[in-house]
N, C-alpha and C. Protein backbone atom coordinates (compact mmCIF):
# COMPACT_ATOMS: atom_id res chain seq x y z
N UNK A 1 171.16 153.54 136.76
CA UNK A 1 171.16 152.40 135.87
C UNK A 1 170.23 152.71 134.70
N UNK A 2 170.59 152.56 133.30
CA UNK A 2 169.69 152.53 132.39
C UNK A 2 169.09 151.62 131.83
N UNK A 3 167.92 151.88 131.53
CA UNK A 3 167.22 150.44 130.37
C UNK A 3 167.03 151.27 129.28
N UNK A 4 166.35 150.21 128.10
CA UNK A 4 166.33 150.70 126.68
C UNK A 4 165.01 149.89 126.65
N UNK A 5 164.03 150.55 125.54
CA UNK A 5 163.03 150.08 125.34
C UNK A 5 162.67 150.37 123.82
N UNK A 6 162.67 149.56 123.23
CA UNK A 6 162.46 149.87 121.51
C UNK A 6 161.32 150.73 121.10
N UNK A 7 160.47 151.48 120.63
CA UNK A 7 159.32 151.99 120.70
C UNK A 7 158.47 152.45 119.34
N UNK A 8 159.27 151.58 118.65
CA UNK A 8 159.16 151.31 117.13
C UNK A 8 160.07 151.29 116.00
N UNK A 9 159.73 151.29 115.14
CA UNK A 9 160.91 150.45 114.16
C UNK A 9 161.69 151.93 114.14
N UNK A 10 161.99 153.16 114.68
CA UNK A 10 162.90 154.03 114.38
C UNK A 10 162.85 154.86 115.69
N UNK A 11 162.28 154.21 116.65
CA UNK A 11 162.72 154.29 118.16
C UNK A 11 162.93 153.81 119.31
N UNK A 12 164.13 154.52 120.37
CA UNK A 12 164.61 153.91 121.34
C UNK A 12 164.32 154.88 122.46
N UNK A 13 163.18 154.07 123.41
CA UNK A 13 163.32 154.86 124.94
C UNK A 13 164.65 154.73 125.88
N UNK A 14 165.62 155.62 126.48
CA UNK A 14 166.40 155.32 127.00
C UNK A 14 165.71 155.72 128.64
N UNK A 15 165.64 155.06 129.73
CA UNK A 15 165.52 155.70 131.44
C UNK A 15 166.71 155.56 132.38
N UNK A 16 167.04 156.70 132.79
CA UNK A 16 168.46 156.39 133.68
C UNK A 16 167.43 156.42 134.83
N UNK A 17 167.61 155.60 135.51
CA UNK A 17 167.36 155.74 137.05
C UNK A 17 168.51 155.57 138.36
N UNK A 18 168.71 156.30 139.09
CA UNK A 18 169.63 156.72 139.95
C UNK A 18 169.15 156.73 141.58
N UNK A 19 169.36 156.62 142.26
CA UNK A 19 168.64 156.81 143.75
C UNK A 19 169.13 158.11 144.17
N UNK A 20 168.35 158.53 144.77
CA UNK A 20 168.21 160.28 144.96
C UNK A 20 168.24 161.60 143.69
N UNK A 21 168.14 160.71 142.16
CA UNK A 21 168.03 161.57 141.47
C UNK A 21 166.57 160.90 140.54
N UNK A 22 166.20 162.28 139.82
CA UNK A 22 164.98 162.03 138.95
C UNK A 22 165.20 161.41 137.92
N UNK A 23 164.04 160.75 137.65
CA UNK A 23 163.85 159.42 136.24
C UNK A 23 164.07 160.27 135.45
N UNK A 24 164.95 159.95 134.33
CA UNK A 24 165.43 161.16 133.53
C UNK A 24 165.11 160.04 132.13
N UNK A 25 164.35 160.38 131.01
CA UNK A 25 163.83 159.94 130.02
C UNK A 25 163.96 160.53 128.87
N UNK A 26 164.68 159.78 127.76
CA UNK A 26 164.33 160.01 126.16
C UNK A 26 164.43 159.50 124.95
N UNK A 27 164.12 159.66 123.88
CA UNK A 27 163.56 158.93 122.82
C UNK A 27 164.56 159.30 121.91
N UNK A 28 164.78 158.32 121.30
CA UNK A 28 166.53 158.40 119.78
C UNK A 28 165.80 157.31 118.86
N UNK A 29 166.51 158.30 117.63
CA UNK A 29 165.78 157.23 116.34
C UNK A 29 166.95 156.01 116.94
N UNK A 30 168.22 155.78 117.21
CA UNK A 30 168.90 154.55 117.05
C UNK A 30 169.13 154.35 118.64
N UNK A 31 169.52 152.80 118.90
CA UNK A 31 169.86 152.34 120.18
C UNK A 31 170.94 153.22 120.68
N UNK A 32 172.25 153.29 119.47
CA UNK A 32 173.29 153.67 120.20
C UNK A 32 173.27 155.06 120.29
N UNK A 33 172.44 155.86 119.85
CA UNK A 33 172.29 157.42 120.62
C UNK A 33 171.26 157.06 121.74
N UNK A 34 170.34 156.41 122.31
CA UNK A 34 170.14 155.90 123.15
C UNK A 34 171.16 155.74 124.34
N UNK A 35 171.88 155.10 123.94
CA UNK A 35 173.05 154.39 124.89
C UNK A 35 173.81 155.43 125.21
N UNK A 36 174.01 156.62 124.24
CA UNK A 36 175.63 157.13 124.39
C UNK A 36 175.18 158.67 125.62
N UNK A 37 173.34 158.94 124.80
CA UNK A 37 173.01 159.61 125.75
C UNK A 37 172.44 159.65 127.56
N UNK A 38 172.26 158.01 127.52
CA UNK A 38 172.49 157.28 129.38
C UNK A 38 173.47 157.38 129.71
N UNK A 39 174.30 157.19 128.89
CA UNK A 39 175.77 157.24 129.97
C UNK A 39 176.13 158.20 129.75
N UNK A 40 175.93 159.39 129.34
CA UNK A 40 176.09 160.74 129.60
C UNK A 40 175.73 161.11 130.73
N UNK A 41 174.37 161.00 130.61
CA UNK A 41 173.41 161.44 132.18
C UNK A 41 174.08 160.62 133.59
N UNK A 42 174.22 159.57 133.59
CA UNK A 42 174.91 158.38 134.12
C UNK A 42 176.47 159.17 134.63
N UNK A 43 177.58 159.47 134.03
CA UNK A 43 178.15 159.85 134.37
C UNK A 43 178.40 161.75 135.00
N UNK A 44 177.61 162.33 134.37
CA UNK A 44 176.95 163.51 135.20
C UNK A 44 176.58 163.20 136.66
N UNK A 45 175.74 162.09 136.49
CA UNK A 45 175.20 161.69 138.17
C UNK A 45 176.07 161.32 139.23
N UNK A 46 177.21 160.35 139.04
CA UNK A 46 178.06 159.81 139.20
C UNK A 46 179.13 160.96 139.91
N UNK A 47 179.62 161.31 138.87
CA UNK A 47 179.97 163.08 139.22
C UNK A 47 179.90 163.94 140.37
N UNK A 48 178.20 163.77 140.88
CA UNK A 48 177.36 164.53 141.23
C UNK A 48 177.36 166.27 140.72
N UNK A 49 177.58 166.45 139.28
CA UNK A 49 177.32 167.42 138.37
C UNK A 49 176.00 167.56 137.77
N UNK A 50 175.35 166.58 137.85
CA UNK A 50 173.86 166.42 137.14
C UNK A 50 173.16 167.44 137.00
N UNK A 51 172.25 168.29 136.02
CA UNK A 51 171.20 169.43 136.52
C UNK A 51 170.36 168.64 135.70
N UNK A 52 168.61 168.66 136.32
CA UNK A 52 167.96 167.76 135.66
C UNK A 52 167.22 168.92 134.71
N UNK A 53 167.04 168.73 133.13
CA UNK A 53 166.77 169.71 132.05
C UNK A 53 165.05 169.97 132.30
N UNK A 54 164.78 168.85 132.69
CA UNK A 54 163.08 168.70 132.60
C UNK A 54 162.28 169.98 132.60
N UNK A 55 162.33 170.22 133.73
CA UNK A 55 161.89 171.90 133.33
C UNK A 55 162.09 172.50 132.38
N UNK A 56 163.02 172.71 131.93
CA UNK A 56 163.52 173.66 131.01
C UNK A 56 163.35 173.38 129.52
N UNK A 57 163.28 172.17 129.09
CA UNK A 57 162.79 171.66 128.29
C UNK A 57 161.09 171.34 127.99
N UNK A 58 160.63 171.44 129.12
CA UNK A 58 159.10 171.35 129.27
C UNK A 58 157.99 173.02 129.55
N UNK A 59 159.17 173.80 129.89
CA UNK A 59 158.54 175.15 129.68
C UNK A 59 158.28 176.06 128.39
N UNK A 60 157.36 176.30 128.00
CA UNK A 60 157.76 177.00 126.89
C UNK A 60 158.07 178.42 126.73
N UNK A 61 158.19 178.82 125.35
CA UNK A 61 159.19 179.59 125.08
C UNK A 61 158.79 181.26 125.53
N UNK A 62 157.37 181.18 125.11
CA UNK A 62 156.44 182.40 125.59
C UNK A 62 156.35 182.53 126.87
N UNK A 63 156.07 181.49 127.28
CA UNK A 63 155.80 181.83 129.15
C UNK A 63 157.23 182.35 129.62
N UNK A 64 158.24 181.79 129.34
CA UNK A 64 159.93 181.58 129.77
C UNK A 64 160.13 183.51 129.47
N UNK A 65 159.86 183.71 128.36
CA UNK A 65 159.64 184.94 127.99
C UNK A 65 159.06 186.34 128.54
N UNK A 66 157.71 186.04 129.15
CA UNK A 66 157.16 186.67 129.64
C UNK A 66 157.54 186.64 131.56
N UNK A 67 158.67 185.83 131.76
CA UNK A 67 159.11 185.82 133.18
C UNK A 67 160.42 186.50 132.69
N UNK A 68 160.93 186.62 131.88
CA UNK A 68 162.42 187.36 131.84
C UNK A 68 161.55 189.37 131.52
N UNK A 69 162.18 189.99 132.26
CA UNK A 69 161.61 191.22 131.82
C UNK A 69 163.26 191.50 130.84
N UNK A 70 162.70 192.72 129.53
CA UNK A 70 163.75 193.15 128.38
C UNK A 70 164.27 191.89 127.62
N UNK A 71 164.06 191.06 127.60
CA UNK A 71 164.82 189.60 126.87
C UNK A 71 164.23 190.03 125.24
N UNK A 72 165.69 190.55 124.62
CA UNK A 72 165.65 190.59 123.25
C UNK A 72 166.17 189.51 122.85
N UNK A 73 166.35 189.58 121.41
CA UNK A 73 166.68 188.69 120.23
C UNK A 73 168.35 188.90 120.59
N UNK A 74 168.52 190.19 120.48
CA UNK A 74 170.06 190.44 120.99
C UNK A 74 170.64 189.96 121.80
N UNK A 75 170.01 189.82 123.11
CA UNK A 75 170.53 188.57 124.53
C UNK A 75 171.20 187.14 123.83
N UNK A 76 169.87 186.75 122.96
CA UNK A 76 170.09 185.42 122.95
C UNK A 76 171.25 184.84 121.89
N UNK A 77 171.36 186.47 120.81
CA UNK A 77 172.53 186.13 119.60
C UNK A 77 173.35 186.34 120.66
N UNK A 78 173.59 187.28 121.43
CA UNK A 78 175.24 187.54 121.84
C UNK A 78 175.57 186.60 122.92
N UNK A 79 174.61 185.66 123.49
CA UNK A 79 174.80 184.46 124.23
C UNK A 79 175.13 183.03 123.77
N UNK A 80 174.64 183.01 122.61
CA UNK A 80 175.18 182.04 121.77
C UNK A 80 176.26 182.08 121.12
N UNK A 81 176.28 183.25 120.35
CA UNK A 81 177.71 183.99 119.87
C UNK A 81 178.61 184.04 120.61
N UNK A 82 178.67 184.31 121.75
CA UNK A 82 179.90 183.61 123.19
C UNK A 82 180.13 182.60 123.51
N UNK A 83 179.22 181.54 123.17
CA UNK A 83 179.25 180.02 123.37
C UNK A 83 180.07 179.44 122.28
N UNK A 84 179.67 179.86 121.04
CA UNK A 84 180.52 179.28 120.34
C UNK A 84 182.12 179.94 119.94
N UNK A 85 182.33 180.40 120.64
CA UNK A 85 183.36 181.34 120.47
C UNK A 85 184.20 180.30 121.63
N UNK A 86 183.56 179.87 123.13
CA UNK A 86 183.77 179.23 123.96
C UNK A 86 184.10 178.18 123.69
N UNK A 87 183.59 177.24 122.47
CA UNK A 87 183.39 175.92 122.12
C UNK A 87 184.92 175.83 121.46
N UNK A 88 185.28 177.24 120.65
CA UNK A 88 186.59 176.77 119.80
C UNK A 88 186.63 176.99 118.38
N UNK A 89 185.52 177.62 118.10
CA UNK A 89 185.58 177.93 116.45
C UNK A 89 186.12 179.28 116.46
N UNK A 90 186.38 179.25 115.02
CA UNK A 90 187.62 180.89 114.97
C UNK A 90 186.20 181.66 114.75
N UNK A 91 186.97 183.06 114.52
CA UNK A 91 186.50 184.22 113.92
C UNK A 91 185.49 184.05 112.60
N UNK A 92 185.82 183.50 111.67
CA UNK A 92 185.53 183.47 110.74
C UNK A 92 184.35 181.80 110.65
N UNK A 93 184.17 181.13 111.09
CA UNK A 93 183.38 180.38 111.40
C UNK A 93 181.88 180.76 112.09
N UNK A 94 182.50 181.25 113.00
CA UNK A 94 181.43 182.28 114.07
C UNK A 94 180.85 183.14 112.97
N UNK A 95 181.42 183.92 112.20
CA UNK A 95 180.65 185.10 111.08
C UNK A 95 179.46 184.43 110.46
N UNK A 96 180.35 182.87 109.80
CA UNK A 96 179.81 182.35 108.77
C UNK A 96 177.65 182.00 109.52
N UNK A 97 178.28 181.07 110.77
CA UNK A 97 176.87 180.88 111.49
C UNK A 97 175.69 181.90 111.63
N UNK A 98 176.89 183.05 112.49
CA UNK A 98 175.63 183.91 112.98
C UNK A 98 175.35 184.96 111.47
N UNK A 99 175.84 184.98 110.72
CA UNK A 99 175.56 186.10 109.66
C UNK A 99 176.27 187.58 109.88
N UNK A 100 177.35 187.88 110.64
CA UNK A 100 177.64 189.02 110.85
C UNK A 100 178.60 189.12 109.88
N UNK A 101 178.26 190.46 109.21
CA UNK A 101 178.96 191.26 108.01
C UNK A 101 180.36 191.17 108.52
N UNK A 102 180.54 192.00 109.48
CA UNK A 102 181.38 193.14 110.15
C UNK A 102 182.42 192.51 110.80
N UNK A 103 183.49 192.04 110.65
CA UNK A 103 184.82 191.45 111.97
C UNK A 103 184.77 192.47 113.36
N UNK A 104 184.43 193.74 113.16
CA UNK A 104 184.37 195.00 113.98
C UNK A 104 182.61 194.35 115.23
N UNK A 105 182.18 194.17 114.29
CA UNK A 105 180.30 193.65 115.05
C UNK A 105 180.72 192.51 116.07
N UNK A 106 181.28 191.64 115.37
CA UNK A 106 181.81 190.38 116.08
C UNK A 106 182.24 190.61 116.81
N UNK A 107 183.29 190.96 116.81
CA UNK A 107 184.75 191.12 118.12
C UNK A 107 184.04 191.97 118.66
N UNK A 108 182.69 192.59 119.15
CA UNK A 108 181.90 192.82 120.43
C UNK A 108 181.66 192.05 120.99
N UNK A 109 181.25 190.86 120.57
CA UNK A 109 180.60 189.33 120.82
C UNK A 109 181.68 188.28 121.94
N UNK A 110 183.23 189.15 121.30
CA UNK A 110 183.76 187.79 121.96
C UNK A 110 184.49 188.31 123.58
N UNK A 111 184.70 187.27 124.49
CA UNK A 111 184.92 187.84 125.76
C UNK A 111 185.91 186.64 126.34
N UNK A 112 187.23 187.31 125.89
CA UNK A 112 188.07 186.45 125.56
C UNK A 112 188.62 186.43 127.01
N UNK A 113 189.43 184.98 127.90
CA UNK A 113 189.22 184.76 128.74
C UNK A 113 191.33 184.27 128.75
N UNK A 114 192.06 185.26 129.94
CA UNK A 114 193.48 185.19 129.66
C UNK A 114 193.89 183.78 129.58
N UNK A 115 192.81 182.99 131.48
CA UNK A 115 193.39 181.46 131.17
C UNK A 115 192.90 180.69 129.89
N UNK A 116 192.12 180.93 128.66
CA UNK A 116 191.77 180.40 128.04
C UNK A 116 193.08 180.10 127.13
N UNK A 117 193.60 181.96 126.56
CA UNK A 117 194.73 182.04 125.69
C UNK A 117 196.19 181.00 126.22
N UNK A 118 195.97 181.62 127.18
CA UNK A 118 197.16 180.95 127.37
C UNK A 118 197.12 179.20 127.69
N UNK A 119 196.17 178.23 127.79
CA UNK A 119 195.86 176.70 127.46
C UNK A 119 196.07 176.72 125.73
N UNK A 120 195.82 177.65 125.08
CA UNK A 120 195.76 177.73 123.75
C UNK A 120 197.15 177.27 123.31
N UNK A 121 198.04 178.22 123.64
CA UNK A 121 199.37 178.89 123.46
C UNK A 121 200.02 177.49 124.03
N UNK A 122 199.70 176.93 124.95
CA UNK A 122 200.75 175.88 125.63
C UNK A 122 201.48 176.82 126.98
């Protein structure tokens, strides 16, 4: 169940509380990103899909760092660069974001998936 709590003139506390899951808490300049992000969490729970971010959001970036051994800059472009490739943007969208010159650089990046093409295709 969520509540809302105003927390000044350009914020909204949202708390989902759930039984057997953690108080999951956060702050939106407007009510209705407030709202839209409880019943996100809300229906995750519901689900039982939920992963609670808290950690991960509360660790920082150096420490997180210094527990991954080799974690380049490269990991994290070509992990994102697969995500959005995942999400649905073309070729040329993907360039525009990440900055890659090369159509040849890219199309390393992508890890194209048969059942994907073919949901594409119909």
């Amino acid at each position: 169940m969520a509540t809302f709590r105003k927390r000044g003139p350009y914020q909204w506390q949202a708390q989902v509380r759930e039984k057997g899951q953690p108080l999951q808490t956060g702050t939106f300049e407007t009510h209705a990103e407030a709202k839209q992000c409880a019943r996100l969490i809300e229906v995750e729970m519901d689900k039982g899909v939920f992963v609670s971010r808290a950690e991960a959001e509360s660790t920082p970036l150096k420490e997180l760092r210094a527990s991954i051994k080799d974690l380049r800059f490269y990991d994290l472009r070509h992990e994102a660069t697969t995500q959005l490739f995942e999400k649905g943007l073309n070729i040329m969208e993907v360039a525009t974001i990440t900055g890659h010159k090369s159509l040849g650089m890219l199309r390393r990046y992508t890890h194209l998936k048969a059942e994907d093409l073919a949901r594409k295709l119909g």
